[in-house]
PDB file of N, CA and C in Angstrom:
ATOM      1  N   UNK A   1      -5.289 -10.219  -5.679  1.00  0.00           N
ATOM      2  CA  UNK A   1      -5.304 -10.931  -4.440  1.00  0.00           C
ATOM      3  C   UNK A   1      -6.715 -11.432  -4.199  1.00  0.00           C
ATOM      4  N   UNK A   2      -6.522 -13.109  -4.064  1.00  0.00           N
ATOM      5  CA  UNK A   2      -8.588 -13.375  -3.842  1.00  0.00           C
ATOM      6  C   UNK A   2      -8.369 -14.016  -2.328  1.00  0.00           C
ATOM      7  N   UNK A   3      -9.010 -13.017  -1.458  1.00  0.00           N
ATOM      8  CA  UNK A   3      -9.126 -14.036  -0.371  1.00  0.00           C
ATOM      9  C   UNK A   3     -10.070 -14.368  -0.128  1.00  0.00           C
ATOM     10  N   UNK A   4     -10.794 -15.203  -1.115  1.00  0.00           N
ATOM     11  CA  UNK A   4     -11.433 -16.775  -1.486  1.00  0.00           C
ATOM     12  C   UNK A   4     -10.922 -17.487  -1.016  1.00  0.00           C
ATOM     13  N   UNK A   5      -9.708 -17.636  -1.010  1.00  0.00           N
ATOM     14  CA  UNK A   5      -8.441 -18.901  -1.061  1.00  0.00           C
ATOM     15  C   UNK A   5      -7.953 -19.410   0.355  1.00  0.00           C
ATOM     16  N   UNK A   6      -8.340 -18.145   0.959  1.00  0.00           N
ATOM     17  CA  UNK A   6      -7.442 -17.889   2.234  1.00  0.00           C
ATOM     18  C   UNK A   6      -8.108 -17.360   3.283  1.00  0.00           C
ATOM     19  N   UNK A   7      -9.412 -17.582   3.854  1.00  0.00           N
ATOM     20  CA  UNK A   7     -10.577 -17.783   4.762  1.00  0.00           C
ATOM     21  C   UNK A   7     -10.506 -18.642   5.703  1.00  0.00           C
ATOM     22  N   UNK A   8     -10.313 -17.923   7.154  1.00  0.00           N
ATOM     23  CA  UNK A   8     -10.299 -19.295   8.104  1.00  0.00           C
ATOM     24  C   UNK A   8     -10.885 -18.490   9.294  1.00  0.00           C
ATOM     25  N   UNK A   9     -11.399 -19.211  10.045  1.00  0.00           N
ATOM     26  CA  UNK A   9     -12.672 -18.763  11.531  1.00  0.00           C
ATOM     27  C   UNK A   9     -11.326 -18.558  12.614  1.00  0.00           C
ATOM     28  N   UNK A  10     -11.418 -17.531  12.896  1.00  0.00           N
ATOM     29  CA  UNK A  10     -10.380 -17.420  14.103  1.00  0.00           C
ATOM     30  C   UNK A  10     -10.060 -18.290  15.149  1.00  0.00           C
ATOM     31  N   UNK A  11     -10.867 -19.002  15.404  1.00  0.00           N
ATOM     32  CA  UNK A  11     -10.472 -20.660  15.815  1.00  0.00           C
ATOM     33  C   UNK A  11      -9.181 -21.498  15.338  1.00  0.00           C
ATOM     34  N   UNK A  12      -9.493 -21.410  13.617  1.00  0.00           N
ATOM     35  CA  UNK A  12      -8.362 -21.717  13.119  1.00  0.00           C
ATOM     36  C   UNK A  12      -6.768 -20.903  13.528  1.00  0.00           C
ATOM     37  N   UNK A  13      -6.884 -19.685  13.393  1.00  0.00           N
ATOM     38  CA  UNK A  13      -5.787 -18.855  13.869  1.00  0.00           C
ATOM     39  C   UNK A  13      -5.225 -19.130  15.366  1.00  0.00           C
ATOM     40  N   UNK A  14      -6.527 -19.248  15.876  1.00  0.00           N
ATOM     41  CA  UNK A  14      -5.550 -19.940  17.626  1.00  0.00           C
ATOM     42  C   UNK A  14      -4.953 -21.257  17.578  1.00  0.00           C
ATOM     43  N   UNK A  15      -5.225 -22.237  16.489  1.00  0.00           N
ATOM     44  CA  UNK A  15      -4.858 -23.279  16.856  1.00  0.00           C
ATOM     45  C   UNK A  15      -4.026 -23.637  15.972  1.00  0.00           C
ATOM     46  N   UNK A  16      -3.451 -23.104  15.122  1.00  0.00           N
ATOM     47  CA  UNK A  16      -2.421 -22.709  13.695  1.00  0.00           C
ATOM     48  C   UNK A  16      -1.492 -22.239  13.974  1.00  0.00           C
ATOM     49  N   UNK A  17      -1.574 -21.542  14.399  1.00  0.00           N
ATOM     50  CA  UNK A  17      -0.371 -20.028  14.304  1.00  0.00           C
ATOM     51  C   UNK A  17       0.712 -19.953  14.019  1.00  0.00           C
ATOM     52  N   UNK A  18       1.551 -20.880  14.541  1.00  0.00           N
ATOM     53  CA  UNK A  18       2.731 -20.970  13.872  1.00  0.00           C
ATOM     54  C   UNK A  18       2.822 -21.102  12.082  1.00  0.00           C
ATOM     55  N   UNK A  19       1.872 -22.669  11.844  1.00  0.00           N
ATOM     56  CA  UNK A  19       1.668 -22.758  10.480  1.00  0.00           C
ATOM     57  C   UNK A  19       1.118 -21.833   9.717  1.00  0.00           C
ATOM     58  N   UNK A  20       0.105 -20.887  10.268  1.00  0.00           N
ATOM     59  CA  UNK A  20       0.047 -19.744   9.470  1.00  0.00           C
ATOM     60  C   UNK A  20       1.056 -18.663   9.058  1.00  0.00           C
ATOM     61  N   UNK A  21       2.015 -18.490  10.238  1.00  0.00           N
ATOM     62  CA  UNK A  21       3.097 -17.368   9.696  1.00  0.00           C
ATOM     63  C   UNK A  21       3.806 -18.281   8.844  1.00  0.00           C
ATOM     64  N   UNK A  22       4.270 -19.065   8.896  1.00  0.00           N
ATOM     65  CA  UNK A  22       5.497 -19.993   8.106  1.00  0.00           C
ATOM     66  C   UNK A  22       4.844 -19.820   6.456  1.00  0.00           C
ATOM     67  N   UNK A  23       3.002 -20.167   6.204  1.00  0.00           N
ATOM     68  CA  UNK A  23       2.505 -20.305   4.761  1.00  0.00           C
ATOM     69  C   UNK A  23       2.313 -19.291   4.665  1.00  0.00           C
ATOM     70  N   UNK A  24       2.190 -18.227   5.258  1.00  0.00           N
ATOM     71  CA  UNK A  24       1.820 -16.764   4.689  1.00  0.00           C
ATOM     72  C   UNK A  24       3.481 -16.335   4.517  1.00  0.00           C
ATOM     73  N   UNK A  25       4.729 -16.649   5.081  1.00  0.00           N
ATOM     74  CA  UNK A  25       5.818 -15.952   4.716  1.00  0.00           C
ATOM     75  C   UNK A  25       6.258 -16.255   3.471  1.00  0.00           C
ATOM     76  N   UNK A  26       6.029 -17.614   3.092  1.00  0.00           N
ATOM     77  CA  UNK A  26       6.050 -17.921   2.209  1.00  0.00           C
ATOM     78  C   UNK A  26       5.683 -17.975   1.329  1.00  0.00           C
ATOM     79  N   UNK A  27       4.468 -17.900   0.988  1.00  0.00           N
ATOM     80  CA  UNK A  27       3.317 -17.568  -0.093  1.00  0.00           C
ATOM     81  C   UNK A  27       3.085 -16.001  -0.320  1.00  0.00           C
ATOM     82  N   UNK A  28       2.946 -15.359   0.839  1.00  0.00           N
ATOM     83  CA  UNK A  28       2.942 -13.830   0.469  1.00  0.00           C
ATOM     84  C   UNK A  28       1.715 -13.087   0.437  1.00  0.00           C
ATOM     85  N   UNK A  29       0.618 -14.433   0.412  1.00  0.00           N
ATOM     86  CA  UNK A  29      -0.649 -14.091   0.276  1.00  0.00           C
ATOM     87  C   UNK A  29      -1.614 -13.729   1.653  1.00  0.00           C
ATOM     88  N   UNK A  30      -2.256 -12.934   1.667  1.00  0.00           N
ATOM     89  CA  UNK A  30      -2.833 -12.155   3.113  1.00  0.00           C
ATOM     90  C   UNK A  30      -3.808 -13.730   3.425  1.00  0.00           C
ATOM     91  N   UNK A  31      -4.060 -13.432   4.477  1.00  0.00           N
ATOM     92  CA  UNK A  31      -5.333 -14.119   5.319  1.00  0.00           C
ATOM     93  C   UNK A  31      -6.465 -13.632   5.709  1.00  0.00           C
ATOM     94  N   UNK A  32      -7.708 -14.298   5.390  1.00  0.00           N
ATOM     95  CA  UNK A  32      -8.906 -13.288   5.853  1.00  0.00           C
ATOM     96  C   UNK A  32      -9.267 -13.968   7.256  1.00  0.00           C
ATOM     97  N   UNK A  33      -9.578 -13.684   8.214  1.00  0.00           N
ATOM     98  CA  UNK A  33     -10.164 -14.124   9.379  1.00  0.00           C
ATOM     99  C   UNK A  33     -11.234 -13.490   9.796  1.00  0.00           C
ATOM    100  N   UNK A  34     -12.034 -14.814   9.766  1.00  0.00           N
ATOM    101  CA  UNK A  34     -13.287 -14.380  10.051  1.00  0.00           C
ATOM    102  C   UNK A  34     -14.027 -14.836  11.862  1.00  0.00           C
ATOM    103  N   UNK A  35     -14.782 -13.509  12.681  1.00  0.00           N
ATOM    104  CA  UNK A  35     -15.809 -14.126  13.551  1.00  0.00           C
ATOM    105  C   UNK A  35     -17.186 -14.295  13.055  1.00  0.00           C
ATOM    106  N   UNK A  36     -17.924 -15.357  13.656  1.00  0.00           N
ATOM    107  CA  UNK A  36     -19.123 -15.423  13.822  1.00  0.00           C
ATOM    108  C   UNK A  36     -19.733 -15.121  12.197  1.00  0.00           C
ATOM    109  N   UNK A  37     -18.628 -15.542  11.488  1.00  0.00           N
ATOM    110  CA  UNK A  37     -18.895 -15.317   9.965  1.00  0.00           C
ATOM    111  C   UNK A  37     -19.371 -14.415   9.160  1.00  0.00           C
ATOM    112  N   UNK A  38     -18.384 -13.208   9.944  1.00  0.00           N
ATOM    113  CA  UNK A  38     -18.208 -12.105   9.587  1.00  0.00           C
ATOM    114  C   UNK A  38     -16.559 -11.626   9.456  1.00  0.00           C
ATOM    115  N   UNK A  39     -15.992 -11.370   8.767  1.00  0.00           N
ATOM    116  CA  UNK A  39     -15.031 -10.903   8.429  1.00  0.00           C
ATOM    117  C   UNK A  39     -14.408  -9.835   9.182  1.00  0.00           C
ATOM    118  N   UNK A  40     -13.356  -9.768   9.620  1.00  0.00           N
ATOM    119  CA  UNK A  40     -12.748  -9.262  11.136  1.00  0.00           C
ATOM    120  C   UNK A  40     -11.037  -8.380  10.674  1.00  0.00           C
ATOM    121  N   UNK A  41     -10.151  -9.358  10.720  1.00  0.00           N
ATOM    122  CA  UNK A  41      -9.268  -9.000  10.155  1.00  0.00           C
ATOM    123  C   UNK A  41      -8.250  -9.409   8.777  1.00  0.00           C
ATOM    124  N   UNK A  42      -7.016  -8.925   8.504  1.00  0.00           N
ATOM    125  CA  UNK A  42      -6.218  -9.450   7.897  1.00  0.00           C
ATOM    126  C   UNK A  42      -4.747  -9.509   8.313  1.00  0.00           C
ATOM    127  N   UNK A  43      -4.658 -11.277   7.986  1.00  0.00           N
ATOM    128  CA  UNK A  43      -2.963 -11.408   8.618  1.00  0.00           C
ATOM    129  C   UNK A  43      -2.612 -11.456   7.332  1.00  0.00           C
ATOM    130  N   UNK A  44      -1.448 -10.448   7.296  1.00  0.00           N
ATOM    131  CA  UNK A  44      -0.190 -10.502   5.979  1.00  0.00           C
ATOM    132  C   UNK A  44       1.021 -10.402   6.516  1.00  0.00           C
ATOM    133  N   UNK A  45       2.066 -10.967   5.753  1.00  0.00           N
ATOM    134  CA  UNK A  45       3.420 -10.715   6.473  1.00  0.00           C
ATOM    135  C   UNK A  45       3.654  -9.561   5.897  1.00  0.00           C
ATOM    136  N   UNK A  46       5.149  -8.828   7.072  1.00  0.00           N
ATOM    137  CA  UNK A  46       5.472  -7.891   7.266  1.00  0.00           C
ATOM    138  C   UNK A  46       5.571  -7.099   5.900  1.00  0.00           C
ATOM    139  N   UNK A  47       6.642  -8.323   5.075  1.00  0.00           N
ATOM    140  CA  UNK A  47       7.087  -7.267   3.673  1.00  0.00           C
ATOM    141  C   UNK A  47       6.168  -6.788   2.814  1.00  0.00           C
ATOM    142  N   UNK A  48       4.983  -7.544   2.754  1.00  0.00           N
ATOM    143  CA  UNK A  48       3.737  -7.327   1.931  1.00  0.00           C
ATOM    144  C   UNK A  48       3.129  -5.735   2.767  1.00  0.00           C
ATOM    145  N   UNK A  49       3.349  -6.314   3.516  1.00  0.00           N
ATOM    146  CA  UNK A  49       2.953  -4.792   4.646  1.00  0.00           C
ATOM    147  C   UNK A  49       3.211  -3.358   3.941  1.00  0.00           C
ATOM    148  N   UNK A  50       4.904  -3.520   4.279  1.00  0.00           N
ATOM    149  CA  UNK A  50       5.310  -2.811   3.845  1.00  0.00           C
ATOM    150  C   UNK A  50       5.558  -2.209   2.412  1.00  0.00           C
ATOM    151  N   UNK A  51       4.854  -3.090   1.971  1.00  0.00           N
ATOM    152  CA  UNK A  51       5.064  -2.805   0.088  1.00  0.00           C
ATOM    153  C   UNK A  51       3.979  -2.422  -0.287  1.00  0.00           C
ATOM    154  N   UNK A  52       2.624  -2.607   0.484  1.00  0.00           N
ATOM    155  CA  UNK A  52       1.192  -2.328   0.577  1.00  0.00           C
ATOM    156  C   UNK A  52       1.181  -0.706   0.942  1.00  0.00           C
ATOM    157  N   UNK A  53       1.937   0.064   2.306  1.00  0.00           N
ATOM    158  CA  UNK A  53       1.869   1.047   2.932  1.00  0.00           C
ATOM    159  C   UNK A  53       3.142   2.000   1.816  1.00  0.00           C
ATOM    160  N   UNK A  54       4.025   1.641   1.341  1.00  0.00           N
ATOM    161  CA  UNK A  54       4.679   2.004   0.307  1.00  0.00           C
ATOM    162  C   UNK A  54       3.718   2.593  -0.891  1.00  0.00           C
ATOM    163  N   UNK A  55       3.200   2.054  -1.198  1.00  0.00           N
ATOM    164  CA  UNK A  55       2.187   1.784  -2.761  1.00  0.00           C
ATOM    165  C   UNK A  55       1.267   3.077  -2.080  1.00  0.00           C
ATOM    166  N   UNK A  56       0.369   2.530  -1.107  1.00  0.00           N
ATOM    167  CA  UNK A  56      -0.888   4.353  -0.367  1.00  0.00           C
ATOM    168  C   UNK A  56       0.251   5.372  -0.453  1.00  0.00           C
ATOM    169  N   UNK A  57       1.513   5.564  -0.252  1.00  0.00           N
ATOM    170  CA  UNK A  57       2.165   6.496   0.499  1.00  0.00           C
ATOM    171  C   UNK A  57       2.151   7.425  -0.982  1.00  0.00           C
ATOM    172  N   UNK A  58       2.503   6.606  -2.177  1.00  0.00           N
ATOM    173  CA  UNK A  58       2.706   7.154  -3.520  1.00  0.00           C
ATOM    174  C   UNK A  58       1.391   7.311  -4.272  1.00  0.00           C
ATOM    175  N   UNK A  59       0.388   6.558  -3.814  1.00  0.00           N
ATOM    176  CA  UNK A  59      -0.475   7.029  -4.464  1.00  0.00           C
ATOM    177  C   UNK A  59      -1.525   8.902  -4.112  1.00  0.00           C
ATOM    178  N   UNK A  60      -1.090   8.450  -2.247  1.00  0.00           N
ATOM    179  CA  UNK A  60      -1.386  10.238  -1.812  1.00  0.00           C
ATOM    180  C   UNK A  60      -0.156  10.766  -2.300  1.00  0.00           C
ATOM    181  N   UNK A  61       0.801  11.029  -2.496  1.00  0.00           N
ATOM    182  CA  UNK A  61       1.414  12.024  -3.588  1.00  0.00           C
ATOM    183  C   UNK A  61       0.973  12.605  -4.510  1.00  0.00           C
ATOM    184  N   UNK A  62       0.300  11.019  -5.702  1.00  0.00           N
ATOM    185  CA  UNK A  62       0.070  11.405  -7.182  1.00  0.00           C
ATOM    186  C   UNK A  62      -1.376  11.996  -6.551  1.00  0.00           C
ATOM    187  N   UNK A  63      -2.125  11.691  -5.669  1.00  0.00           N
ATOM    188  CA  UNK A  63      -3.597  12.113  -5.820  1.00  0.00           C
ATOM    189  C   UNK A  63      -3.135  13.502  -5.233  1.00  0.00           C
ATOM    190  N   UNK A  64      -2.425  14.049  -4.494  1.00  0.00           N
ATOM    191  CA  UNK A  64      -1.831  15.536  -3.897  1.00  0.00           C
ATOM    192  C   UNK A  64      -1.747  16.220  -5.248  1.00  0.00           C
ATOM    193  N   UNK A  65      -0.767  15.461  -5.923  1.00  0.00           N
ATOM    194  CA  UNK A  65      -0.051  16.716  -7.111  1.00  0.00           C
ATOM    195  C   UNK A  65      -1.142  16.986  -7.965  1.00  0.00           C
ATOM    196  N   UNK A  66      -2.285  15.934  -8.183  1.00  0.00           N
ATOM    197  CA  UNK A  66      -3.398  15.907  -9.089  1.00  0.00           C
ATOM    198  C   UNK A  66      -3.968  17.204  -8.707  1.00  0.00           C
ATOM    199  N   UNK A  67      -4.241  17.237  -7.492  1.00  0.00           N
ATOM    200  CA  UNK A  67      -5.193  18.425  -6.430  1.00  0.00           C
ATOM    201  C   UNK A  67      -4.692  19.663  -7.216  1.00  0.00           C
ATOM    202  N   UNK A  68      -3.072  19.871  -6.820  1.00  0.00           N
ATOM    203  CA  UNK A  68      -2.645  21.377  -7.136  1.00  0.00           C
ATOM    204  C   UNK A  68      -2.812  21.419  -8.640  1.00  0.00           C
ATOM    205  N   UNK A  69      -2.355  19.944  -9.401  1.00  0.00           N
ATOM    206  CA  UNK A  69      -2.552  20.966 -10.990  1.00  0.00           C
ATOM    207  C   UNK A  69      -3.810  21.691 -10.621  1.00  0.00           C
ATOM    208  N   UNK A  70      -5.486  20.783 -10.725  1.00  0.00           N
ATOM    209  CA  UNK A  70      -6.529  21.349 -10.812  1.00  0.00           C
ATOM    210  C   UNK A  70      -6.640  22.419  -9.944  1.00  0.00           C
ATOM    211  N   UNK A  71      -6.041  23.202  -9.245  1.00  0.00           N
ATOM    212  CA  UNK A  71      -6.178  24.318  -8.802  1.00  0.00           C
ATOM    213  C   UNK A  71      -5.308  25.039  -8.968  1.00  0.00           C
ATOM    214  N   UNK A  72      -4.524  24.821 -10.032  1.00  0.00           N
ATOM    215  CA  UNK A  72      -3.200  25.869 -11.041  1.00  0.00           C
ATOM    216  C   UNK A  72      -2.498  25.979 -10.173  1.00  0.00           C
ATOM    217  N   UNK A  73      -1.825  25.234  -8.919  1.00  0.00           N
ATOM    218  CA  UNK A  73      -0.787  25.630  -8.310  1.00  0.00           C
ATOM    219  C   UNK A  73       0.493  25.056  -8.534  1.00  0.00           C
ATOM    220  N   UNK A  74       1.044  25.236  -9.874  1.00  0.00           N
ATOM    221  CA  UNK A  74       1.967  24.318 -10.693  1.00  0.00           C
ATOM    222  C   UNK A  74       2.972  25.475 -11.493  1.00  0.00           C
ATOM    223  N   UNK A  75       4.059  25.259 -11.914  1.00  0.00           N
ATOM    224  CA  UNK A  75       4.621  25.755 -12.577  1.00  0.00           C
ATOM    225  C   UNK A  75       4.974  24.940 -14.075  1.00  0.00           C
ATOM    226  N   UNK A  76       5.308  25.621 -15.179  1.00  0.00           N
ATOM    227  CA  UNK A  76       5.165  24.929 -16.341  1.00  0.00           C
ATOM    228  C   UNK A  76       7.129  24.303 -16.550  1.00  0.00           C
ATOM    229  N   UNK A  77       7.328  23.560 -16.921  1.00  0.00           N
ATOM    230  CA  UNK A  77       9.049  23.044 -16.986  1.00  0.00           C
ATOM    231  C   UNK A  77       9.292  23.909 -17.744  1.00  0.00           C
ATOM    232  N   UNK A  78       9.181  24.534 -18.716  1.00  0.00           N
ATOM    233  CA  UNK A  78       9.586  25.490 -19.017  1.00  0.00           C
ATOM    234  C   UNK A  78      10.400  26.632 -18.370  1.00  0.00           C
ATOM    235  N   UNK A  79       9.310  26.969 -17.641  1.00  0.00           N
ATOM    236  CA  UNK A  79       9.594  28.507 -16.751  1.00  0.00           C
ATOM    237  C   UNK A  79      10.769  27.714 -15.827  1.00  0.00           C
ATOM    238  N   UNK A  80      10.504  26.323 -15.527  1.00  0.00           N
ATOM    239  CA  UNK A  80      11.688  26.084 -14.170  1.00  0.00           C
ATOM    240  C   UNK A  80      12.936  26.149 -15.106  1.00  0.00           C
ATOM    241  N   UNK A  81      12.977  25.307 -16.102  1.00  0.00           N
ATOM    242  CA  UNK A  81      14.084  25.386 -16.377  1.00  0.00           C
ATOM    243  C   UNK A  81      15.026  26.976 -17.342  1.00  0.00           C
ATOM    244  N   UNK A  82      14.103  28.053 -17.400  1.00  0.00           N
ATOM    245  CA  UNK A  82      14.420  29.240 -17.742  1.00  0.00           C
ATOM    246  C   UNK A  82      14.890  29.549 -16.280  1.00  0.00           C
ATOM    247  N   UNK A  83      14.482  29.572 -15.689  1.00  0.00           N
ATOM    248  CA  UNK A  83      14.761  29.963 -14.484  1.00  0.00           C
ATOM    249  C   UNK A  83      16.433  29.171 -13.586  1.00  0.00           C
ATOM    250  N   UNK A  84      16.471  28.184 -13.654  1.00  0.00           N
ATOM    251  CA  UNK A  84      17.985  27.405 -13.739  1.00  0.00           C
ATOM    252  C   UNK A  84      19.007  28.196 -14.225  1.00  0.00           C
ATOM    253  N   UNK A  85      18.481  28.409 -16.086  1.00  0.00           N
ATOM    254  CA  UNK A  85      19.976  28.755 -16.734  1.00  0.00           C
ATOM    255  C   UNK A  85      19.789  30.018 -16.511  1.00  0.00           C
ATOM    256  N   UNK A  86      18.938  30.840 -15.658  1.00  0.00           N
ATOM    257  CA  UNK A  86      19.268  32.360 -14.848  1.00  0.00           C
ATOM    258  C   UNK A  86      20.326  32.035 -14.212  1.00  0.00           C
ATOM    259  N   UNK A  87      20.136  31.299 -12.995  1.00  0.00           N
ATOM    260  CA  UNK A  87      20.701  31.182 -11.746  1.00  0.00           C
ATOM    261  C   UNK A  87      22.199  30.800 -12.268  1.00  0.00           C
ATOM    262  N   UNK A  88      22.209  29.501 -13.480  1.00  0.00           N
ATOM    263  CA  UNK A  88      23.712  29.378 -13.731  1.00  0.00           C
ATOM    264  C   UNK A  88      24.608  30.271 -14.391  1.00  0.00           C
ATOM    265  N   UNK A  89      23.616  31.278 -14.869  1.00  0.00           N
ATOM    266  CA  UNK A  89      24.605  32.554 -15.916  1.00  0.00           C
ATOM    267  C   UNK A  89      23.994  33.585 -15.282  1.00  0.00           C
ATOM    268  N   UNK A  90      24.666  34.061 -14.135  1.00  0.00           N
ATOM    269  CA  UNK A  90      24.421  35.029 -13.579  1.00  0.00           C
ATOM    270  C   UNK A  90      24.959  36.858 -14.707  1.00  0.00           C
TER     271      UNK A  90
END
């Protein structure tokens, strides 16, 4: 994602707006908005949103499970699955 491409002074955003949601729904690509030519926020549509907050949600998982291996709080597939054909052959 370069938002090179997609830089506009919040001026632009008040006086756009409509045309901005319509090319960002369509394109998919975020918006940088800038004040006083400094960089402020980002408009993205919703689904990107949500596919963005999807993507962090899985990556704190994998960085979670990373945590417990390095602190051995893991079990080996082995032992789980010895442990299964306990439970099914009682």
């Amino acid at each position: 994602m370069k938002f090179s491409t997609q830089v506009r002074p919040i001026s632009y955003l008040k006086s756009h707006a409509a045309e901005i949601v319509k090319n960002i729904s369509l394109s998919r690509e975020p918006m940088l908005i800038t004040q006083n030519g400094e960089a402020k926020l980002v408009v993205m549509d919703v689904r990107s949103y949500e596919e963005h907050e999807e993507t962090l949600a899985l990556l704190k998982i994998l960085a979670l499970g990373n945590r417990e291996i390095e602190q051995g709080k893991f079990r080996s597939a082995t032992d789980i699955f010895e442990e299964m054909d306990k439970d099914d052959h009682p």
